[in-house]
PDB file of N, CA and C in Angstrom:
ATOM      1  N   UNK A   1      60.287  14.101  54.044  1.00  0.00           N
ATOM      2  CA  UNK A   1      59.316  13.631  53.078  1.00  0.00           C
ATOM      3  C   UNK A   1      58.860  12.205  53.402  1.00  0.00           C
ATOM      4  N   UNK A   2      59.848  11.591  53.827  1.00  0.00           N
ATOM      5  CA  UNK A   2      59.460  10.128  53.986  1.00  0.00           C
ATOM      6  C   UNK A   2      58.396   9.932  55.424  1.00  0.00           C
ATOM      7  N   UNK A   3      58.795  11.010  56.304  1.00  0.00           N
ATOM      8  CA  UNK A   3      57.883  10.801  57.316  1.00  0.00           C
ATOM      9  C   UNK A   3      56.358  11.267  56.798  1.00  0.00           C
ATOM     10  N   UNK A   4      56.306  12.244  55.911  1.00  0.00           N
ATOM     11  CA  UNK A   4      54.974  12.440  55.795  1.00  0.00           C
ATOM     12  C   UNK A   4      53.710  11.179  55.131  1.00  0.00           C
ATOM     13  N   UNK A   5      54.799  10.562  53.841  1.00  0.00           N
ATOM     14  CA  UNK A   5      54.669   9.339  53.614  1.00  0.00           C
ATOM     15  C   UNK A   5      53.649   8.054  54.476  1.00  0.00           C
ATOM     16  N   UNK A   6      54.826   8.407  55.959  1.00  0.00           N
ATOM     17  CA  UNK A   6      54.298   7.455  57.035  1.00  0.00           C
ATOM     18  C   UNK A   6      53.187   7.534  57.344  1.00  0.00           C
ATOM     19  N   UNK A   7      52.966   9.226  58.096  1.00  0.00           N
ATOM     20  CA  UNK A   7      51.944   9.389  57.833  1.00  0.00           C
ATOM     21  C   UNK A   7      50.339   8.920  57.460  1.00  0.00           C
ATOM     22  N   UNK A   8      50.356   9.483  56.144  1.00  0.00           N
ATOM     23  CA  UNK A   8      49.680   9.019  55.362  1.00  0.00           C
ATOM     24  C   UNK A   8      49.346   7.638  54.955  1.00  0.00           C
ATOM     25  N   UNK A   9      50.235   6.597  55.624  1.00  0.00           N
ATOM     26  CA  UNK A   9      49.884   5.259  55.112  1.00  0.00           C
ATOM     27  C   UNK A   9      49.279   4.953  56.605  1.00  0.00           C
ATOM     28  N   UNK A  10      49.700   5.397  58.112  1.00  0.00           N
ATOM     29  CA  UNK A  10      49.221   5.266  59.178  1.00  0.00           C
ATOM     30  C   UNK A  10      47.352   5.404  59.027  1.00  0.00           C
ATOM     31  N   UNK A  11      47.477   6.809  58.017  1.00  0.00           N
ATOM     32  CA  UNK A  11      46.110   7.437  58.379  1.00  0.00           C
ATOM     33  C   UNK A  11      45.211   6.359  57.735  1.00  0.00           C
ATOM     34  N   UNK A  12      45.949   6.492  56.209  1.00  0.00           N
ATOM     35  CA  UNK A  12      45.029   5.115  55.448  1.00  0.00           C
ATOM     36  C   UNK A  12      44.806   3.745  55.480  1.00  0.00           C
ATOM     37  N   UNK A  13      45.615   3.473  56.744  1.00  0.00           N
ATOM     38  CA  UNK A  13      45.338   1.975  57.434  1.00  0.00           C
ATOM     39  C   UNK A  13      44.378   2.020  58.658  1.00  0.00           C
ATOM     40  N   UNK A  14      44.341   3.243  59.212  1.00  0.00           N
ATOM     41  CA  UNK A  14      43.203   3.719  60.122  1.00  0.00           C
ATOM     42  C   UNK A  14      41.848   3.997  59.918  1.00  0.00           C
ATOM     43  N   UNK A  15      41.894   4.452  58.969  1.00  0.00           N
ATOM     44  CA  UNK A  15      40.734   4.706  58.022  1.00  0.00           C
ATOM     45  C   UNK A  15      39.618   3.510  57.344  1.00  0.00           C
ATOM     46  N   UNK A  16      40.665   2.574  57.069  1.00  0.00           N
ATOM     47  CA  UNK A  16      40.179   1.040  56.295  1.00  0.00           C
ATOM     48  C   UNK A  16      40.090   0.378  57.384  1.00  0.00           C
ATOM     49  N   UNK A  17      40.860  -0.314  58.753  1.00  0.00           N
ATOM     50  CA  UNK A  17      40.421  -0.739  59.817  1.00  0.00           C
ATOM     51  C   UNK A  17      39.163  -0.189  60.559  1.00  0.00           C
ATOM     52  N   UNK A  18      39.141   0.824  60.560  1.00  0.00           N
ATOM     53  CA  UNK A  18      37.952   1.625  61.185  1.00  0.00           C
ATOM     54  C   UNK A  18      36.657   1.415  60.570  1.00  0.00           C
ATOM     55  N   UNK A  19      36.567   1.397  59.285  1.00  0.00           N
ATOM     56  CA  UNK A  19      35.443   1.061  58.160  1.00  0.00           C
ATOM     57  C   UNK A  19      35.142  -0.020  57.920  1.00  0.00           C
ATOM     58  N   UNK A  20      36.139  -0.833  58.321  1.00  0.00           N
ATOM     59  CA  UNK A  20      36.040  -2.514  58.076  1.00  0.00           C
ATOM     60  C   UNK A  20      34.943  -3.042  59.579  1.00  0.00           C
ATOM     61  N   UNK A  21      36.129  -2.465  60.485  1.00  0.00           N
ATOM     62  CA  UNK A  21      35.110  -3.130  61.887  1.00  0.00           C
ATOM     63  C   UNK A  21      33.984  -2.378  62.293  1.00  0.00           C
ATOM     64  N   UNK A  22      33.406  -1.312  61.706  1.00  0.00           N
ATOM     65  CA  UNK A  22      32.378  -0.660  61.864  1.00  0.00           C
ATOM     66  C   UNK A  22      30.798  -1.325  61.197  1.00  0.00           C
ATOM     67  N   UNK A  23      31.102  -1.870  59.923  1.00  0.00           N
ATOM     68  CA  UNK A  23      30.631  -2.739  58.843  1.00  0.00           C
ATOM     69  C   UNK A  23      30.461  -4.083  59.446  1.00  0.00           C
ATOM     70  N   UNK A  24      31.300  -4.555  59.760  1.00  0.00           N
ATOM     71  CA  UNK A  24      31.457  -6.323  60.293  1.00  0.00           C
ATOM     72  C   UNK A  24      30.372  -6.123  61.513  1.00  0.00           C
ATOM     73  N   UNK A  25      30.940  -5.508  62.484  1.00  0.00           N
ATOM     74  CA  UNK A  25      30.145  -4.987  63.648  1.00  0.00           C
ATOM     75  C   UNK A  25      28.994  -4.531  63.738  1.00  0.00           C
ATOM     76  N   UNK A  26      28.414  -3.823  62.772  1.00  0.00           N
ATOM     77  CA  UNK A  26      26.921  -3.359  62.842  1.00  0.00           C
ATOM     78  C   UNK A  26      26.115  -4.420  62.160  1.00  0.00           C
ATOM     79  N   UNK A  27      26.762  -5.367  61.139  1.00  0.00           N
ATOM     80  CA  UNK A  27      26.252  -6.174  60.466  1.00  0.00           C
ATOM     81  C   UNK A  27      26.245  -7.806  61.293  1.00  0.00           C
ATOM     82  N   UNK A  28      27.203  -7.993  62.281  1.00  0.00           N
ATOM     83  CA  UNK A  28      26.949  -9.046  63.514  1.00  0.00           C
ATOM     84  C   UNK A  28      26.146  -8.125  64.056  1.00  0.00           C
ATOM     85  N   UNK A  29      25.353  -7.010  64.499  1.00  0.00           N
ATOM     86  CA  UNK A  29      24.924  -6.423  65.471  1.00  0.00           C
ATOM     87  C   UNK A  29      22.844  -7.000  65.090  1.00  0.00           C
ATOM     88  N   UNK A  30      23.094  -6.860  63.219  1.00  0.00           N
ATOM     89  CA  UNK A  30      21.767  -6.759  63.235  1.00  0.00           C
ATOM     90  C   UNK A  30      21.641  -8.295  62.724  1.00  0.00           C
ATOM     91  N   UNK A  31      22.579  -9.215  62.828  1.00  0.00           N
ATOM     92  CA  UNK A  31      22.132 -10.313  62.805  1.00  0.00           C
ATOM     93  C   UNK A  31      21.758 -11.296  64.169  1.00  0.00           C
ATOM     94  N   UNK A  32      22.168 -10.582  65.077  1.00  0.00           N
ATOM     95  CA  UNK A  32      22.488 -10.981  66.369  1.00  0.00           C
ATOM     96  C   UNK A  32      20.837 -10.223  66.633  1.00  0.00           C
ATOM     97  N   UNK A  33      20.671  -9.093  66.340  1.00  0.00           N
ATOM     98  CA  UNK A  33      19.459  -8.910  66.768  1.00  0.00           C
ATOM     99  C   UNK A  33      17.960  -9.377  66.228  1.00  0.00           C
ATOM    100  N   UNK A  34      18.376  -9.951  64.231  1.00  0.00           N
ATOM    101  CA  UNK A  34      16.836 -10.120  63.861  1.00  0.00           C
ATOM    102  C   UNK A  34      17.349 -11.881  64.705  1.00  0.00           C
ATOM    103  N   UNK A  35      18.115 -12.275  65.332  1.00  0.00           N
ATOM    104  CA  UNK A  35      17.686 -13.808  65.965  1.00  0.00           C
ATOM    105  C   UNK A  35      17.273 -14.096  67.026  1.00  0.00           C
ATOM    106  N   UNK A  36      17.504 -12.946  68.131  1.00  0.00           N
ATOM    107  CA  UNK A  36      17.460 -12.713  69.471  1.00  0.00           C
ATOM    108  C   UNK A  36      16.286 -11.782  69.570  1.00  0.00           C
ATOM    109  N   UNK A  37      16.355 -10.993  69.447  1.00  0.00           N
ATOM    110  CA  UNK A  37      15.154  -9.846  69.816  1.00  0.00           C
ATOM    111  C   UNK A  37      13.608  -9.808  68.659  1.00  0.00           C
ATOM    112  N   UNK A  38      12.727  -9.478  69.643  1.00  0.00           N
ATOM    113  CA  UNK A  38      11.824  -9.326  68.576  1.00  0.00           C
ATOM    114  C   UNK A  38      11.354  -7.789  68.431  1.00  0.00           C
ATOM    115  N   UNK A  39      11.507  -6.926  68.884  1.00  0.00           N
ATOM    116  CA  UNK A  39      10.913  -5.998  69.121  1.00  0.00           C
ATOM    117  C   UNK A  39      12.025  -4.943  68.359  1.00  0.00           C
ATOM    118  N   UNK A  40      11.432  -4.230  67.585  1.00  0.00           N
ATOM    119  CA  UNK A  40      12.450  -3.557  66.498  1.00  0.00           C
ATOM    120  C   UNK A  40      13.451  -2.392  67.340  1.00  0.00           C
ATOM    121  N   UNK A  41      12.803  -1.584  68.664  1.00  0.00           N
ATOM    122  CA  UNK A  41      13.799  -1.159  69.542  1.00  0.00           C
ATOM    123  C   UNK A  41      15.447  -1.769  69.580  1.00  0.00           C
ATOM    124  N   UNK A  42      14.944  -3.143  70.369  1.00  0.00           N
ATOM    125  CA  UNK A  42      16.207  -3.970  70.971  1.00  0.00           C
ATOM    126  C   UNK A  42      16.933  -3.992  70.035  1.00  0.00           C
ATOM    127  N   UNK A  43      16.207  -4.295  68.099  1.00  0.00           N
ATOM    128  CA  UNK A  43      17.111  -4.664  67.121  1.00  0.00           C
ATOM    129  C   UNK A  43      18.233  -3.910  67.426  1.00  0.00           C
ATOM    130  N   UNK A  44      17.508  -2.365  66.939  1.00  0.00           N
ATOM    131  CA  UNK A  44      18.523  -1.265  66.713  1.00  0.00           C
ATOM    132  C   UNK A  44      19.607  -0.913  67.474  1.00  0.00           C
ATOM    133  N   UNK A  45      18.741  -1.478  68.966  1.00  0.00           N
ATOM    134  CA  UNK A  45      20.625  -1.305  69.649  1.00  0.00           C
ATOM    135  C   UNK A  45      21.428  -1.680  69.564  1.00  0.00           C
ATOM    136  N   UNK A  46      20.971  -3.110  69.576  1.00  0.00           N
ATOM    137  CA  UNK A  46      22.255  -4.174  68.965  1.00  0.00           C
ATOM    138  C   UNK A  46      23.132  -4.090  68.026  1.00  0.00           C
ATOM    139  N   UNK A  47      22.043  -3.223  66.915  1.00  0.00           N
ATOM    140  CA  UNK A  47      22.904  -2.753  65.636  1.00  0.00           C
ATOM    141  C   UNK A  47      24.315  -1.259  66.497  1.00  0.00           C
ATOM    142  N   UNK A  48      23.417  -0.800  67.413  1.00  0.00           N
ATOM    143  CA  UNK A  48      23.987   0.206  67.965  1.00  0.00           C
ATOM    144  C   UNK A  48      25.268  -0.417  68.535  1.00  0.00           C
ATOM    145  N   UNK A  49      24.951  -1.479  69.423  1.00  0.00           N
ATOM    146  CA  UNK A  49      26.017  -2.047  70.507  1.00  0.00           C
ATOM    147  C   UNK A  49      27.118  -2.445  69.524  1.00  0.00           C
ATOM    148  N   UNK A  50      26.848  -3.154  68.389  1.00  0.00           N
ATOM    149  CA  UNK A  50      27.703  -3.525  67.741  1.00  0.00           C
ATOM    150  C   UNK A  50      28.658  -2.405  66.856  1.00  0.00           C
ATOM    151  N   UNK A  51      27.699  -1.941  66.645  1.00  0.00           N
ATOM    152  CA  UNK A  51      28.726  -0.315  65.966  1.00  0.00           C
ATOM    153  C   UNK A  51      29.673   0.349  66.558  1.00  0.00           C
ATOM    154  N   UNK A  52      28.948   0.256  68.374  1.00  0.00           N
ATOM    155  CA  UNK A  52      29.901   1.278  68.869  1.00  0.00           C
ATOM    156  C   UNK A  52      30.891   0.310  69.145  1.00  0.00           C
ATOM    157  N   UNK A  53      30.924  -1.349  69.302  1.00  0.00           N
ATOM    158  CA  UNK A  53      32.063  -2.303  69.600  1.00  0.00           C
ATOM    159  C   UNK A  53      33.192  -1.952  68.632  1.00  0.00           C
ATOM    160  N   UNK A  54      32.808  -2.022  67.382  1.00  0.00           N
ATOM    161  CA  UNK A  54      33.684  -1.964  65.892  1.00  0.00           C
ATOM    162  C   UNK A  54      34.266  -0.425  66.278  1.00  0.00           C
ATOM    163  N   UNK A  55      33.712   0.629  66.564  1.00  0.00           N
ATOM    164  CA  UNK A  55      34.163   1.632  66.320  1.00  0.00           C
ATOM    165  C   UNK A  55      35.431   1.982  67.589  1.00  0.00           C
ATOM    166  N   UNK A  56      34.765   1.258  68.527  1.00  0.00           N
ATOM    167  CA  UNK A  56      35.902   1.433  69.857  1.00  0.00           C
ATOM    168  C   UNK A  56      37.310   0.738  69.578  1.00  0.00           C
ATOM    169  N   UNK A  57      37.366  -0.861  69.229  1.00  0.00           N
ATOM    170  CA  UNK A  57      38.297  -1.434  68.864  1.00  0.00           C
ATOM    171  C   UNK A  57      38.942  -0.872  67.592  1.00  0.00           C
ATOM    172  N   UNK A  58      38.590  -0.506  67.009  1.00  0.00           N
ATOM    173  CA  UNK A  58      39.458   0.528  65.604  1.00  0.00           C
ATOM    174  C   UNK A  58      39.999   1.709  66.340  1.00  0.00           C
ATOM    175  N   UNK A  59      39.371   2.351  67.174  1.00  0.00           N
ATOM    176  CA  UNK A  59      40.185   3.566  67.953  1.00  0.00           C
ATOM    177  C   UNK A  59      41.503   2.873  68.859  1.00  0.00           C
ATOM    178  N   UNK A  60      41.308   1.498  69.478  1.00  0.00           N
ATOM    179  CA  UNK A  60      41.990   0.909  70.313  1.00  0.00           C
ATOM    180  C   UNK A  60      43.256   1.030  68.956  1.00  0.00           C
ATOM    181  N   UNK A  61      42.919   0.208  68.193  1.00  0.00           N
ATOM    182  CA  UNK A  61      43.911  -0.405  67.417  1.00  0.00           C
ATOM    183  C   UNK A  61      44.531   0.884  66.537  1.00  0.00           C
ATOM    184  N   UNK A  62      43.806   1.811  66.073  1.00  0.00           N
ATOM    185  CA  UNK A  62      44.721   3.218  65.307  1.00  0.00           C
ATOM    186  C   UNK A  62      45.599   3.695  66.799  1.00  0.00           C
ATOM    187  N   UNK A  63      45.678   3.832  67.778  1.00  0.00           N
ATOM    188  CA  UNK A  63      46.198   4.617  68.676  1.00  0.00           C
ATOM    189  C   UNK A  63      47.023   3.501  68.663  1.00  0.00           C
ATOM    190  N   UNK A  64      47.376   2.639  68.762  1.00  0.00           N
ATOM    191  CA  UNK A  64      48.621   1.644  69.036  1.00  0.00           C
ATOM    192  C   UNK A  64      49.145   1.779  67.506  1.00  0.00           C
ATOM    193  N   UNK A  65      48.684   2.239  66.439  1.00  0.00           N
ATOM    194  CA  UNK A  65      49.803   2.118  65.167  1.00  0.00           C
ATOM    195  C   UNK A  65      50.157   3.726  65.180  1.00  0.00           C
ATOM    196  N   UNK A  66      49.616   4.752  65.700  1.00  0.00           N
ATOM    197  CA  UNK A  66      49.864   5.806  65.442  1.00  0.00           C
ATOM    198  C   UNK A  66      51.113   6.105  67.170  1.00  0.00           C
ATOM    199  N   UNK A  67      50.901   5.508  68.114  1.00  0.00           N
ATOM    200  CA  UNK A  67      51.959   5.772  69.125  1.00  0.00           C
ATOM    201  C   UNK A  67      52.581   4.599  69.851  1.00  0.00           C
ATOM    202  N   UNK A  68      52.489   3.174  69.302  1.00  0.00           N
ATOM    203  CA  UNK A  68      52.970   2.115  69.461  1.00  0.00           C
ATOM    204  C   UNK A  68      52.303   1.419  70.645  1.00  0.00           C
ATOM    205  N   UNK A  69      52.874   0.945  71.049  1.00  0.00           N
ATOM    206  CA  UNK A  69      52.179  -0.267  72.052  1.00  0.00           C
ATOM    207  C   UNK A  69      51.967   0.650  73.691  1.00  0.00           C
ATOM    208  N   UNK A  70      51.129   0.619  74.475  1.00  0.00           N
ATOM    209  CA  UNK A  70      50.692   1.521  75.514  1.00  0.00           C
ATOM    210  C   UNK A  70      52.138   0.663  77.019  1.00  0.00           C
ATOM    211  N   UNK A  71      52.641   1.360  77.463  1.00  0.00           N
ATOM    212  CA  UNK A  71      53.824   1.403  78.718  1.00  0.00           C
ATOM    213  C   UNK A  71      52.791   0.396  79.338  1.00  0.00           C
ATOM    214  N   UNK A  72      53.462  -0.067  80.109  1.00  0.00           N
ATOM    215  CA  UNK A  72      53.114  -1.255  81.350  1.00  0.00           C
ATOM    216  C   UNK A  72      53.252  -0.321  82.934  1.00  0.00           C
ATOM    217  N   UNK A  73      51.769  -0.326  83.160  1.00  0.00           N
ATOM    218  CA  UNK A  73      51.954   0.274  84.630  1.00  0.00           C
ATOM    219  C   UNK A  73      52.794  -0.134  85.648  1.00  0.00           C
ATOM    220  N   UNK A  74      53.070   0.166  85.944  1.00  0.00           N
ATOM    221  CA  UNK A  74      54.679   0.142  87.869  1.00  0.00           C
ATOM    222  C   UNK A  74      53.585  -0.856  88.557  1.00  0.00           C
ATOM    223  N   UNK A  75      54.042  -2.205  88.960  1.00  0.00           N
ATOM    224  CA  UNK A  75      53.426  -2.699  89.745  1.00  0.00           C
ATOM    225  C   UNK A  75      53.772  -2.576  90.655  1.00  0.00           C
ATOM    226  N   UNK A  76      52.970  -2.724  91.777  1.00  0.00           N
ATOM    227  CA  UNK A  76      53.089  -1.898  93.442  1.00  0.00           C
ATOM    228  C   UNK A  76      54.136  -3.028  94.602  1.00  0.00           C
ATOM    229  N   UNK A  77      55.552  -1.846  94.526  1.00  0.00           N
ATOM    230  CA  UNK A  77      56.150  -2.565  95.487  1.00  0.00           C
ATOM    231  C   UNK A  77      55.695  -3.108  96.634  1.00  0.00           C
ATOM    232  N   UNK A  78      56.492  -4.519  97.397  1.00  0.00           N
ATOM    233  CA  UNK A  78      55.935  -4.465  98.805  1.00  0.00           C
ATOM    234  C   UNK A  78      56.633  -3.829  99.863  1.00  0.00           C
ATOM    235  N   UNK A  79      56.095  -3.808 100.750  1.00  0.00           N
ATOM    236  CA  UNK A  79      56.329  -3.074 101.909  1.00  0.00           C
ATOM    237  C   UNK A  79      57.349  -3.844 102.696  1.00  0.00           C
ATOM    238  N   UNK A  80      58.125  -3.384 103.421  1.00  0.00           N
ATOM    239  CA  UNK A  80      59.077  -3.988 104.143  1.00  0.00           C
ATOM    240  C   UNK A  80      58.311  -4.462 105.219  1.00  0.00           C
ATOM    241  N   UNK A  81      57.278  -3.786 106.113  1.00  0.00           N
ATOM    242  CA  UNK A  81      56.901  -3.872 106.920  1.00  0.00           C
ATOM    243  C   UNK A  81      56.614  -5.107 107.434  1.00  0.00           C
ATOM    244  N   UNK A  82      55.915  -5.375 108.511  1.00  0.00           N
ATOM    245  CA  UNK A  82      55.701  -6.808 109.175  1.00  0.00           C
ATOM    246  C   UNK A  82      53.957  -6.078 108.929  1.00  0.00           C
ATOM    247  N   UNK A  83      53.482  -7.793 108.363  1.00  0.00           N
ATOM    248  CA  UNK A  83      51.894  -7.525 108.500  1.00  0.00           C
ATOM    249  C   UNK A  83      51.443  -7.811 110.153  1.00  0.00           C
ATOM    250  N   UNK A  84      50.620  -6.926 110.431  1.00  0.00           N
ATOM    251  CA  UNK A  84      49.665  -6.368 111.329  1.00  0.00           C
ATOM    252  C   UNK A  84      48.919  -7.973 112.067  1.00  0.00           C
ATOM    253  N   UNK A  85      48.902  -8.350 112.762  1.00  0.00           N
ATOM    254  CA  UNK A  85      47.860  -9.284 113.164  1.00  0.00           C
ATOM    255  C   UNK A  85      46.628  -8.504 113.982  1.00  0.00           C
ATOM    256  N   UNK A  86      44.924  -9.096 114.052  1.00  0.00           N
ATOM    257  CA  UNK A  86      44.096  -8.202 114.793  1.00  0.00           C
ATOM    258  C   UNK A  86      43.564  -9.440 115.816  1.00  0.00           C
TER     259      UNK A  86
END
């Protein structure tokens, strides 16, 4: 029971992060654009660019509370070898 609990408070902290930086983000997106751009196209992307920023970093950040912090890749042993002169 208690795990389902978890759960559920995981989902509903995912949910409110996700909505929060989606909001912040589209709303820097279209302020960034009525100052910079004039042409109502460019606005909208910006509103776009910024949406999809908010929405990526909330996916970043739910996947690290839902499976913890991401492993550290194997950095690449060296070689015993003797380097090569040409």
């Amino acid at each position: 029971m208690a795990e389902n609990l978890d759960v559920n408070a995981k989902w509903d902290a995912c949910l409110d992060l996700t909505v929060r930086r989606f909001v912040y983000s589209s709303l820097a997106g279209a302020f960034s654009g009525l100052l910079f751009f004039r042409t109502p196209v460019t606005r909208w992307a910006s509103v776009a660019f910024g949406a999809g920023v908010g929405i990526g970093s909330a996916y970043t950040e739910c996947s690290r509370i839902f499976y913890g912090s991401p492993t550290k890749l194997a950095s690449p042993k060296p070689s015993n070898a003797p380097a090569q002169e040409t």
